[in-house]
PDB file of N, CA and C in Angstrom:
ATOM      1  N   UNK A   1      31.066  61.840 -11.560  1.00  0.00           N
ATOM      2  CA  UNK A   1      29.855  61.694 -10.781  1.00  0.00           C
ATOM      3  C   UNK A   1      29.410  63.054 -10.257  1.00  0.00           C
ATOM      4  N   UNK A   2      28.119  63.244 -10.259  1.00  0.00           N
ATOM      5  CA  UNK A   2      27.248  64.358  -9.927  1.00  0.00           C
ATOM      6  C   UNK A   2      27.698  64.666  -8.051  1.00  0.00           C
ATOM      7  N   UNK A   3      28.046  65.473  -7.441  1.00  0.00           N
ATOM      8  CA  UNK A   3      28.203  65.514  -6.168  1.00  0.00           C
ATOM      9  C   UNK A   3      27.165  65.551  -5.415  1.00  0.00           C
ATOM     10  N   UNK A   4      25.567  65.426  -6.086  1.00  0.00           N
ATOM     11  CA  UNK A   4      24.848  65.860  -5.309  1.00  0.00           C
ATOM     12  C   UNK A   4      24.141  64.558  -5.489  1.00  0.00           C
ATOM     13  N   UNK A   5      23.569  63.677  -6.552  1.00  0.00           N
ATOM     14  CA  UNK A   5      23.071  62.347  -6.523  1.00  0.00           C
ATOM     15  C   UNK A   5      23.770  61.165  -6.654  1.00  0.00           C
ATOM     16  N   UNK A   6      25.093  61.214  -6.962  1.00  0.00           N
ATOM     17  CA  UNK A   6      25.619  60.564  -6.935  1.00  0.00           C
ATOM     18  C   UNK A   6      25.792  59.394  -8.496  1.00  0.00           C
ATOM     19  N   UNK A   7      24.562  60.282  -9.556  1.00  0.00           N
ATOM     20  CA  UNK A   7      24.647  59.623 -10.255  1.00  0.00           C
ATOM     21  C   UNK A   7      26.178  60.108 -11.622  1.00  0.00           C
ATOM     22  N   UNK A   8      26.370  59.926 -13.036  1.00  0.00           N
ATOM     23  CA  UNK A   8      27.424  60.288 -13.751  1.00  0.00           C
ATOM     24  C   UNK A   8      26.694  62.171 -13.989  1.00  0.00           C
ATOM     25  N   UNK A   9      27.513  62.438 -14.456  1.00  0.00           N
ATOM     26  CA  UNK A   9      27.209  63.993 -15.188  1.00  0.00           C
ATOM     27  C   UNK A   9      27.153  64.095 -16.012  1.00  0.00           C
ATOM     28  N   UNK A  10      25.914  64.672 -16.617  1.00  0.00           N
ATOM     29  CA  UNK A  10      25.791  64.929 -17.989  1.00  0.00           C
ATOM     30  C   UNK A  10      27.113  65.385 -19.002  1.00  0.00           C
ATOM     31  N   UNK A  11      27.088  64.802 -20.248  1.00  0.00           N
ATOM     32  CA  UNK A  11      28.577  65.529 -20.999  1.00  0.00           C
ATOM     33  C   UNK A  11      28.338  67.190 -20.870  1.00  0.00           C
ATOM     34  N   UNK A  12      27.006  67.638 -21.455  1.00  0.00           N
ATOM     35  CA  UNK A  12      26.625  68.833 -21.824  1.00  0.00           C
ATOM     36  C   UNK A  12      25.164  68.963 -21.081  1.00  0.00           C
ATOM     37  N   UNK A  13      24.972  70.396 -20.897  1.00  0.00           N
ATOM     38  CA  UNK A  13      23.844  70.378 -20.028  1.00  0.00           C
ATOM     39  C   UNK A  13      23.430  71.682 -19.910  1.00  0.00           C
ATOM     40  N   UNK A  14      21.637  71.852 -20.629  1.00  0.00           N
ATOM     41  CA  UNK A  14      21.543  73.074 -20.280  1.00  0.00           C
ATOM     42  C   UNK A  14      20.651  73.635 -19.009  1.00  0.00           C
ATOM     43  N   UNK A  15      21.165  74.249 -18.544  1.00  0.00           N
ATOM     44  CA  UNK A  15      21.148  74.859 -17.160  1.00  0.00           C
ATOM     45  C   UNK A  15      19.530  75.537 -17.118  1.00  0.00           C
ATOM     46  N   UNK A  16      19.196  77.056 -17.394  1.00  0.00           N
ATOM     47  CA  UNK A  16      18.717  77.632 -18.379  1.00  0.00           C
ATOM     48  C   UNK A  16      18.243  78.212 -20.008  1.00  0.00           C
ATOM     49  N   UNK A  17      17.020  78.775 -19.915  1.00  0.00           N
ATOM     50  CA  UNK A  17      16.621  79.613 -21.090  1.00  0.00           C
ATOM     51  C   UNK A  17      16.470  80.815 -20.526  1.00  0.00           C
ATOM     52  N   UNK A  18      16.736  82.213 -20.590  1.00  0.00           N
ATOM     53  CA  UNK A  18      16.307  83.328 -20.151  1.00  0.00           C
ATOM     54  C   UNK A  18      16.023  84.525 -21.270  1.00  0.00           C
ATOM     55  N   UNK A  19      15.149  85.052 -20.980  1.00  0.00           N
ATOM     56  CA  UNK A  19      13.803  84.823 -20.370  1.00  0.00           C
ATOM     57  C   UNK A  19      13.370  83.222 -20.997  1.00  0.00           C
ATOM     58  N   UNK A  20      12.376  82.740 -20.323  1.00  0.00           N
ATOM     59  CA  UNK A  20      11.363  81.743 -20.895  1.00  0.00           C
ATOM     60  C   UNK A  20      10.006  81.824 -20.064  1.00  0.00           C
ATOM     61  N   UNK A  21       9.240  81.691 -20.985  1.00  0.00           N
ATOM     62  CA  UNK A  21       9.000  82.622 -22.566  1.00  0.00           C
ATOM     63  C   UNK A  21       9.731  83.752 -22.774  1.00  0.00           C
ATOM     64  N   UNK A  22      10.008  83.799 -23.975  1.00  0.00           N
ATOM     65  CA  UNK A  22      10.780  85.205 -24.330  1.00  0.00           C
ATOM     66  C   UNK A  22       9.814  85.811 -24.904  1.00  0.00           C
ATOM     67  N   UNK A  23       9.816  87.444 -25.291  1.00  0.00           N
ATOM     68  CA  UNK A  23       8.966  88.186 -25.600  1.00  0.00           C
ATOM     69  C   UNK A  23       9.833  88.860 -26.391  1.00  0.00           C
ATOM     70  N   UNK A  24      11.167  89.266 -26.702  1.00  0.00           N
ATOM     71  CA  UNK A  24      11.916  90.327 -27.278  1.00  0.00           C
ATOM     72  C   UNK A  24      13.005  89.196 -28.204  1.00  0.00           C
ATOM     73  N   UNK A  25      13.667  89.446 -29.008  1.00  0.00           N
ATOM     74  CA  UNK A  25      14.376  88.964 -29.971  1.00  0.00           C
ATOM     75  C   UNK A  25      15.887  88.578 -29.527  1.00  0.00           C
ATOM     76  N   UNK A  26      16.307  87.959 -28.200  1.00  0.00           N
ATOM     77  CA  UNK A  26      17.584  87.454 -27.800  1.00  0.00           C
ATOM     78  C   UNK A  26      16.764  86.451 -26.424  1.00  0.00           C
ATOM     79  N   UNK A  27      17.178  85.312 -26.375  1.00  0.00           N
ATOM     80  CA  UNK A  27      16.995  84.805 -25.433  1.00  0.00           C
ATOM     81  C   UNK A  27      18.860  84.466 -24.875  1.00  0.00           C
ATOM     82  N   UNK A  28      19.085  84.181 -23.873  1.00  0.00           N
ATOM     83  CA  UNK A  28      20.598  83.342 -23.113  1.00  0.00           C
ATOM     84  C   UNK A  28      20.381  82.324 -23.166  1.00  0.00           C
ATOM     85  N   UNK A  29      20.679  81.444 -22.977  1.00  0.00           N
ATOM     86  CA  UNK A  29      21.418  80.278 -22.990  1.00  0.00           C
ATOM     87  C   UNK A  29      22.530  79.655 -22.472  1.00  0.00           C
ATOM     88  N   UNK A  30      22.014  79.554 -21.155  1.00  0.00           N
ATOM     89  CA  UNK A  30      22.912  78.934 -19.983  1.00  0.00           C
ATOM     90  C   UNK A  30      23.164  77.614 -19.702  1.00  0.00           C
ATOM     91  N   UNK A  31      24.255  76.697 -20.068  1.00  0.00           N
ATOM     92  CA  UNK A  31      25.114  75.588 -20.297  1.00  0.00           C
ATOM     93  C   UNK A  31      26.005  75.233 -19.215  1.00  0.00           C
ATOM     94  N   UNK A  32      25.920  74.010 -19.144  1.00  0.00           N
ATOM     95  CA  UNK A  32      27.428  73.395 -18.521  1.00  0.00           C
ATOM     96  C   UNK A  32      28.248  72.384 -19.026  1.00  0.00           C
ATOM     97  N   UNK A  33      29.252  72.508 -19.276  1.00  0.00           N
ATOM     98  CA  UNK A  33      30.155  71.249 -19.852  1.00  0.00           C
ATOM     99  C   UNK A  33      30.638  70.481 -18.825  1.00  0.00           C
ATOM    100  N   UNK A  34      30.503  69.031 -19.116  1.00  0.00           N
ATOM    101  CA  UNK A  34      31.344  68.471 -17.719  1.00  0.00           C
ATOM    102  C   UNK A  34      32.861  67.777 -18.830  1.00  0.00           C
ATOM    103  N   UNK A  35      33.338  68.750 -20.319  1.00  0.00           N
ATOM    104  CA  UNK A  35      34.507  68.114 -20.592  1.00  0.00           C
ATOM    105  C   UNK A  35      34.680  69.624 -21.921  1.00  0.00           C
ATOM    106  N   UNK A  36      36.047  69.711 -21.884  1.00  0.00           N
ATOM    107  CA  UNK A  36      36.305  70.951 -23.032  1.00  0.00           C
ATOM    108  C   UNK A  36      35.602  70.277 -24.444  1.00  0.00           C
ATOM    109  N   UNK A  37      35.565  71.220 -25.492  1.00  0.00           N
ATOM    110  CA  UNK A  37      34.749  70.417 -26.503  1.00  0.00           C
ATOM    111  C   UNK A  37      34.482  71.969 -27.386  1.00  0.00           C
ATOM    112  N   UNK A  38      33.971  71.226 -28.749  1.00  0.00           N
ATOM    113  CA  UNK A  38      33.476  72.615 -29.411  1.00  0.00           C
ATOM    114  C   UNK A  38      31.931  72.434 -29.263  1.00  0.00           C
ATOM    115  N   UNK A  39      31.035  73.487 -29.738  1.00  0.00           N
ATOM    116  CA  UNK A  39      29.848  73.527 -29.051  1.00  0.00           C
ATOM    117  C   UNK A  39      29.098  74.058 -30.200  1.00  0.00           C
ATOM    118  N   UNK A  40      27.921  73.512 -30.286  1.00  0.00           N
ATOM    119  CA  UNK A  40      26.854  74.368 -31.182  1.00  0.00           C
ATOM    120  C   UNK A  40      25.800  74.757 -30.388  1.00  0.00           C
ATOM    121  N   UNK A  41      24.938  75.395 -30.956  1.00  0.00           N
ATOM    122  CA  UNK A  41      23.799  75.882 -30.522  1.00  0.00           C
ATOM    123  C   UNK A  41      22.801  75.974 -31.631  1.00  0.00           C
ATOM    124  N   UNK A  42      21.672  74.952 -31.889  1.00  0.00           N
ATOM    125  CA  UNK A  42      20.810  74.563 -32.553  1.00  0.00           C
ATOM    126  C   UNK A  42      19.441  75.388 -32.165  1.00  0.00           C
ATOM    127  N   UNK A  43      18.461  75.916 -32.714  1.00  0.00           N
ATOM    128  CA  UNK A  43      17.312  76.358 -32.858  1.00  0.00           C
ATOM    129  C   UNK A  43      16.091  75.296 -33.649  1.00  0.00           C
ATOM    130  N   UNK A  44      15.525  74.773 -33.221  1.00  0.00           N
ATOM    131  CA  UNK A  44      14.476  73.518 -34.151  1.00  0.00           C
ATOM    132  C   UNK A  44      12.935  74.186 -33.685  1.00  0.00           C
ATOM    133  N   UNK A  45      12.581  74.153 -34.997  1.00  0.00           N
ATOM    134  CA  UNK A  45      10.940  74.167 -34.772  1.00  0.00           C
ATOM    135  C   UNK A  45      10.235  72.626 -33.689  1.00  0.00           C
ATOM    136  N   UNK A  46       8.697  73.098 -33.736  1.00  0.00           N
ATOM    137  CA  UNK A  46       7.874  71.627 -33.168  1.00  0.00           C
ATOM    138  C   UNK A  46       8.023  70.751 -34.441  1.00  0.00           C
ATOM    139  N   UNK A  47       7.828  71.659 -36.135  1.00  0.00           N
ATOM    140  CA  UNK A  47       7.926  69.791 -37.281  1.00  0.00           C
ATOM    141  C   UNK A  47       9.286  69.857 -36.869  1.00  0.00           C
ATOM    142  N   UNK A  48      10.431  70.155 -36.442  1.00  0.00           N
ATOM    143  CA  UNK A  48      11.760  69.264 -36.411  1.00  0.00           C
ATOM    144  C   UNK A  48      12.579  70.453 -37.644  1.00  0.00           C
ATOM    145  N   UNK A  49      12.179  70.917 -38.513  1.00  0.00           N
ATOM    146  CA  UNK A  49      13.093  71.766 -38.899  1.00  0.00           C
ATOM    147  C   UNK A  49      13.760  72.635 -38.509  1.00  0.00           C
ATOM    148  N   UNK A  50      15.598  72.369 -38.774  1.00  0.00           N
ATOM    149  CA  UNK A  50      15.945  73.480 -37.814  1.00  0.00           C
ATOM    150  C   UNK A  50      16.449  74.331 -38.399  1.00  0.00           C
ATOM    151  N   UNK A  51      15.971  75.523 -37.767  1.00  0.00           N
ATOM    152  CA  UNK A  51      16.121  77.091 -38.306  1.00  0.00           C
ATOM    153  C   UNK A  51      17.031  77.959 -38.212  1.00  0.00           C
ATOM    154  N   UNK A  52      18.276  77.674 -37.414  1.00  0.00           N
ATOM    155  CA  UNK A  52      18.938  78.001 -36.692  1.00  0.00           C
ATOM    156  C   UNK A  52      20.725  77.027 -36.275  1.00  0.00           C
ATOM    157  N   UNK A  53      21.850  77.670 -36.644  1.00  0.00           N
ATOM    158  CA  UNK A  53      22.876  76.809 -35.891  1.00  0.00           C
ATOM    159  C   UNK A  53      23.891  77.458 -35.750  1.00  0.00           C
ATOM    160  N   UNK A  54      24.619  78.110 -35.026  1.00  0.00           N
ATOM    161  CA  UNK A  54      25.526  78.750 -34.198  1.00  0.00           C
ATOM    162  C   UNK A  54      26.662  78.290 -33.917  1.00  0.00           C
ATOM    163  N   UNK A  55      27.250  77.794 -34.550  1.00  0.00           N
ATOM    164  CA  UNK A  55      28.934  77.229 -33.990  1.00  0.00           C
ATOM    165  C   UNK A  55      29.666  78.506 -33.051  1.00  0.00           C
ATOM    166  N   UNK A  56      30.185  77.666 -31.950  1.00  0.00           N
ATOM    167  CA  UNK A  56      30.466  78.260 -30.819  1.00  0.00           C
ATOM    168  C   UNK A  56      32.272  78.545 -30.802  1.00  0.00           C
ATOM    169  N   UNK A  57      32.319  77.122 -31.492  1.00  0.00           N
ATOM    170  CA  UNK A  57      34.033  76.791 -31.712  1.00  0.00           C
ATOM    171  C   UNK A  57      34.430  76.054 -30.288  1.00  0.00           C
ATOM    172  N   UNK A  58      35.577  76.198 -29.747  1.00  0.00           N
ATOM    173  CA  UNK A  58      35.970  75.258 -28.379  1.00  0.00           C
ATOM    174  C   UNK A  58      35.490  76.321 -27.280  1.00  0.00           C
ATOM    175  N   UNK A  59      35.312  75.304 -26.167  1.00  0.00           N
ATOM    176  CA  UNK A  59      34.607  75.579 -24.744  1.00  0.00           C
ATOM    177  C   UNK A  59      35.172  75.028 -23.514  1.00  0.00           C
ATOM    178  N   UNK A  60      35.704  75.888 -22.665  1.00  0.00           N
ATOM    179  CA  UNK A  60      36.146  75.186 -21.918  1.00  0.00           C
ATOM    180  C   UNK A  60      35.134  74.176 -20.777  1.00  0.00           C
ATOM    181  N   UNK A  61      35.799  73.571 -19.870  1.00  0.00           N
ATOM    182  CA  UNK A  61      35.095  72.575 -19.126  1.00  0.00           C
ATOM    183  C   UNK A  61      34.490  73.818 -18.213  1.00  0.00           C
ATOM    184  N   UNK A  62      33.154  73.761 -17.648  1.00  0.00           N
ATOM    185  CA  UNK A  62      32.183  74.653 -16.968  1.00  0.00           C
ATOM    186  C   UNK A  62      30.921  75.409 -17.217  1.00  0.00           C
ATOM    187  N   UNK A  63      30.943  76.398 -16.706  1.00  0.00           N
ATOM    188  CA  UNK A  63      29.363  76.836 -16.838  1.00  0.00           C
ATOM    189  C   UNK A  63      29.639  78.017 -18.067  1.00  0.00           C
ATOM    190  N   UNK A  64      29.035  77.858 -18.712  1.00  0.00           N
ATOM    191  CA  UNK A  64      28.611  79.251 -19.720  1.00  0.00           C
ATOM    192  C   UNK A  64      27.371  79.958 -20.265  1.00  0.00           C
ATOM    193  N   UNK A  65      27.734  81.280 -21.169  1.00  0.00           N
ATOM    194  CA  UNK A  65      26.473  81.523 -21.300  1.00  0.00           C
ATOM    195  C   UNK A  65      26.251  82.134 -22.428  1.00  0.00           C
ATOM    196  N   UNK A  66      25.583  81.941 -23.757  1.00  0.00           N
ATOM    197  CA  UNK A  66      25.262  82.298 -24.753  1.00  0.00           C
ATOM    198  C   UNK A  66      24.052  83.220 -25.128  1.00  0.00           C
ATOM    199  N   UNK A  67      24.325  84.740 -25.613  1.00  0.00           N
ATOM    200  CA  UNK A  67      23.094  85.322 -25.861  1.00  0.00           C
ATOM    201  C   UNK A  67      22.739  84.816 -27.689  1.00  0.00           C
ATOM    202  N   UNK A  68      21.753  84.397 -27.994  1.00  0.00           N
ATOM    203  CA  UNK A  68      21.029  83.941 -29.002  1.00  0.00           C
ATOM    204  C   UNK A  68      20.281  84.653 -29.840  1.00  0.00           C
ATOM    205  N   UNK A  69      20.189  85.036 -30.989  1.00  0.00           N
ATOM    206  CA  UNK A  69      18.764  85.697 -31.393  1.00  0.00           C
ATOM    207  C   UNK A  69      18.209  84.937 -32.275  1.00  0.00           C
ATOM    208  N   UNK A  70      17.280  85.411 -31.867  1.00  0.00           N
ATOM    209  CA  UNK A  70      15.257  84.733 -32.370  1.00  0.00           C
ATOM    210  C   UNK A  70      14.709  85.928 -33.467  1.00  0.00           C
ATOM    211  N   UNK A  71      15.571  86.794 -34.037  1.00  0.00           N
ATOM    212  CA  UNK A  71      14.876  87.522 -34.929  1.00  0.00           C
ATOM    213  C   UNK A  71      14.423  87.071 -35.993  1.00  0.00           C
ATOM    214  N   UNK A  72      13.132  87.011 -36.422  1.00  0.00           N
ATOM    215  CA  UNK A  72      12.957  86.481 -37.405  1.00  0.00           C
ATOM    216  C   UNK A  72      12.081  85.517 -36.849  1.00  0.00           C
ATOM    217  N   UNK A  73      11.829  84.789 -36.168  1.00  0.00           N
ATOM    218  CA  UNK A  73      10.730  83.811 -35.167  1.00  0.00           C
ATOM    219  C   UNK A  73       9.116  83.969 -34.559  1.00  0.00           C
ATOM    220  N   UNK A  74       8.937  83.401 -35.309  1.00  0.00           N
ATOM    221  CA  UNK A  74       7.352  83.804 -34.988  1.00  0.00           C
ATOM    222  C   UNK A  74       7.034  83.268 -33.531  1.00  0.00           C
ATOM    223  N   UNK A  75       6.304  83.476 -33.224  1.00  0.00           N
ATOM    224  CA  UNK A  75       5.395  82.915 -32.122  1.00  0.00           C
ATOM    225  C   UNK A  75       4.885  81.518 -32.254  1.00  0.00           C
ATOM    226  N   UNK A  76       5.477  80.737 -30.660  1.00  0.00           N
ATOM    227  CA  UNK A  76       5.224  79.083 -30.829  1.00  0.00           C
ATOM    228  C   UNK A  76       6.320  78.582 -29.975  1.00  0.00           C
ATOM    229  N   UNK A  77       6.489  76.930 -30.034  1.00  0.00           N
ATOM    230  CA  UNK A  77       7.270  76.611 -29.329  1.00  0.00           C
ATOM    231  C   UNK A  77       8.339  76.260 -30.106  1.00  0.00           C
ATOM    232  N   UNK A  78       9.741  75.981 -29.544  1.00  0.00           N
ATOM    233  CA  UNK A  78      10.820  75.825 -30.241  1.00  0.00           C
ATOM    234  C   UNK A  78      12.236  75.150 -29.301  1.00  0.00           C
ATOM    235  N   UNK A  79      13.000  74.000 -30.113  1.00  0.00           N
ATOM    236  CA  UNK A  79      13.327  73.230 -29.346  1.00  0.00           C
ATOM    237  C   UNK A  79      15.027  74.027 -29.292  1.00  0.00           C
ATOM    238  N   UNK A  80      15.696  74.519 -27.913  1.00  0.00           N
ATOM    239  CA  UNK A  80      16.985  74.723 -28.345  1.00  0.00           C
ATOM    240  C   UNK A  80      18.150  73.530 -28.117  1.00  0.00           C
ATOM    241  N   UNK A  81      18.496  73.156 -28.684  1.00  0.00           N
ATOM    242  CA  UNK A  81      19.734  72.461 -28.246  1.00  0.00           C
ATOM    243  C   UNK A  81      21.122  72.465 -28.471  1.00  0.00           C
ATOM    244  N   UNK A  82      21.960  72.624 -27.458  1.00  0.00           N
ATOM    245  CA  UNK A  82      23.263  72.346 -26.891  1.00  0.00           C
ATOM    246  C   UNK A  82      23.612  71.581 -27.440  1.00  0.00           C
ATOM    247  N   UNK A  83      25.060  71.333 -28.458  1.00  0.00           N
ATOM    248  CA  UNK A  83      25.331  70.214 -29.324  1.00  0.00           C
ATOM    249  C   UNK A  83      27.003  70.556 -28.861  1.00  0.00           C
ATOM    250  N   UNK A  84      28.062  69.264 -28.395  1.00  0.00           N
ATOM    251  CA  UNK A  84      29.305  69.008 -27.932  1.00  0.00           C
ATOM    252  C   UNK A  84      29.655  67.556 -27.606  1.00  0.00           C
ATOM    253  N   UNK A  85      30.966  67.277 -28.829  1.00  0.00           N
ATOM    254  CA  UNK A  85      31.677  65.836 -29.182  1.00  0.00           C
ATOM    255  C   UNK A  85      30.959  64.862 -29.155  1.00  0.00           C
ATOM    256  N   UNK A  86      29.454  65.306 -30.040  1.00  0.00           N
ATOM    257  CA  UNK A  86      28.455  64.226 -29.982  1.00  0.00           C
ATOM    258  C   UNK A  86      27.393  63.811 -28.612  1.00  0.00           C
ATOM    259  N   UNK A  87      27.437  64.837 -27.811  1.00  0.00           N
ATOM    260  CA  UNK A  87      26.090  64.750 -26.900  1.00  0.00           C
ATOM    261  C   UNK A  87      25.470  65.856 -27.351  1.00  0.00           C
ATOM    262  N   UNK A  88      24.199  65.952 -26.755  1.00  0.00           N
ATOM    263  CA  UNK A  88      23.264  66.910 -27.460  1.00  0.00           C
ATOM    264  C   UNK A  88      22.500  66.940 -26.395  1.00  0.00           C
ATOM    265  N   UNK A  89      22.135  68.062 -25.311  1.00  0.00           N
ATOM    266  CA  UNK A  89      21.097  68.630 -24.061  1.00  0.00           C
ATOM    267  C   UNK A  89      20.204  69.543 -25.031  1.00  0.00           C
ATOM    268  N   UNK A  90      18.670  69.369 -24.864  1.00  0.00           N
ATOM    269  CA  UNK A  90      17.562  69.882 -25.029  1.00  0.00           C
ATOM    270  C   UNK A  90      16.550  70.344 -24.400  1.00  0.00           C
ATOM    271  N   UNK A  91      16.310  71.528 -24.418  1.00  0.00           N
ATOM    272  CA  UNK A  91      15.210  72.578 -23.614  1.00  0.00           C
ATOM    273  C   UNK A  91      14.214  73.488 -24.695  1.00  0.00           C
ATOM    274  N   UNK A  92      12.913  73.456 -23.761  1.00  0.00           N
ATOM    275  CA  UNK A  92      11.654  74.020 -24.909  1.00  0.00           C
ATOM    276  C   UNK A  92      12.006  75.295 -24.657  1.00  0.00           C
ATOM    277  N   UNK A  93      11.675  75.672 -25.341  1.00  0.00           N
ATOM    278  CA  UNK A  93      11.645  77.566 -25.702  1.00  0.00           C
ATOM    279  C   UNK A  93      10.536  78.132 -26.113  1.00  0.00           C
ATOM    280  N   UNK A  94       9.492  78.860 -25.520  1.00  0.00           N
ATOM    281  CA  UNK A  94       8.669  79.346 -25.406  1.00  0.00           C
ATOM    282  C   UNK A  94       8.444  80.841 -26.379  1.00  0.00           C
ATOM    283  N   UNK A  95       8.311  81.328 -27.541  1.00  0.00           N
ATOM    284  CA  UNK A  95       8.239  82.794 -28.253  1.00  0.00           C
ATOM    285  C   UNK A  95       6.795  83.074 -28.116  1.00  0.00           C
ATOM    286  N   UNK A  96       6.477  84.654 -27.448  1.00  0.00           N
ATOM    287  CA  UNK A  96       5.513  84.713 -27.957  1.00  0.00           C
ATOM    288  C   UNK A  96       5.815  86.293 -27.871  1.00  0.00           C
ATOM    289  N   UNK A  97       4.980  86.995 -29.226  1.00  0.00           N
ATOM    290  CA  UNK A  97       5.144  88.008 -29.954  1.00  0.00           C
ATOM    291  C   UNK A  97       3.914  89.328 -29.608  1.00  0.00           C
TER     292      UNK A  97
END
């Protein structure tokens, strides 16, 4: 349970995007696990193709933080998601060039 609403805790959860919008070719990617696990990190366009996947390997239980690159990414929106033992947290990502 969440200590602050009282409701469960997300398995995986992303915290941040930094910058957002990004302007330069690395965004972070700030996460929390509420259980150890291996972890991906997915890049998806708006049609759903994804461009992008990052195996992280194992993670411990807590906060982390992944620098990412977008080289190669045009300008537009773009979906990142946090992928661990089958949950999946999603945040928009903003590029513009």
């Amino acid at each position: 349970m969440s200590a602050n609403t009282g409701l469960p805790q997300a398995a995986v959860e992303i915290v941040r995007l930094l910058p957002n919008p990004v302007h330069n070719e690395e965004v972070i990617v700030e996460y929390h696990m509420a259980h150890e696990g291996n972890v991906e990190i997915a890049i998806v366009s708006a049609s759903g193709e994804e461009l992008r996947r990052i195996a992280l390997g194992q993670k411990g239980q807590g906060s982390h933080r992944e620098h990412v690159s977008l080289r190669g990414l045009a300008s537009g929106a773009y979906s990142v998601l946090v992928c661990s033992q089958g949950h999946t947290a999603s945040c928009l990502l903003h590029c513009t060039r």
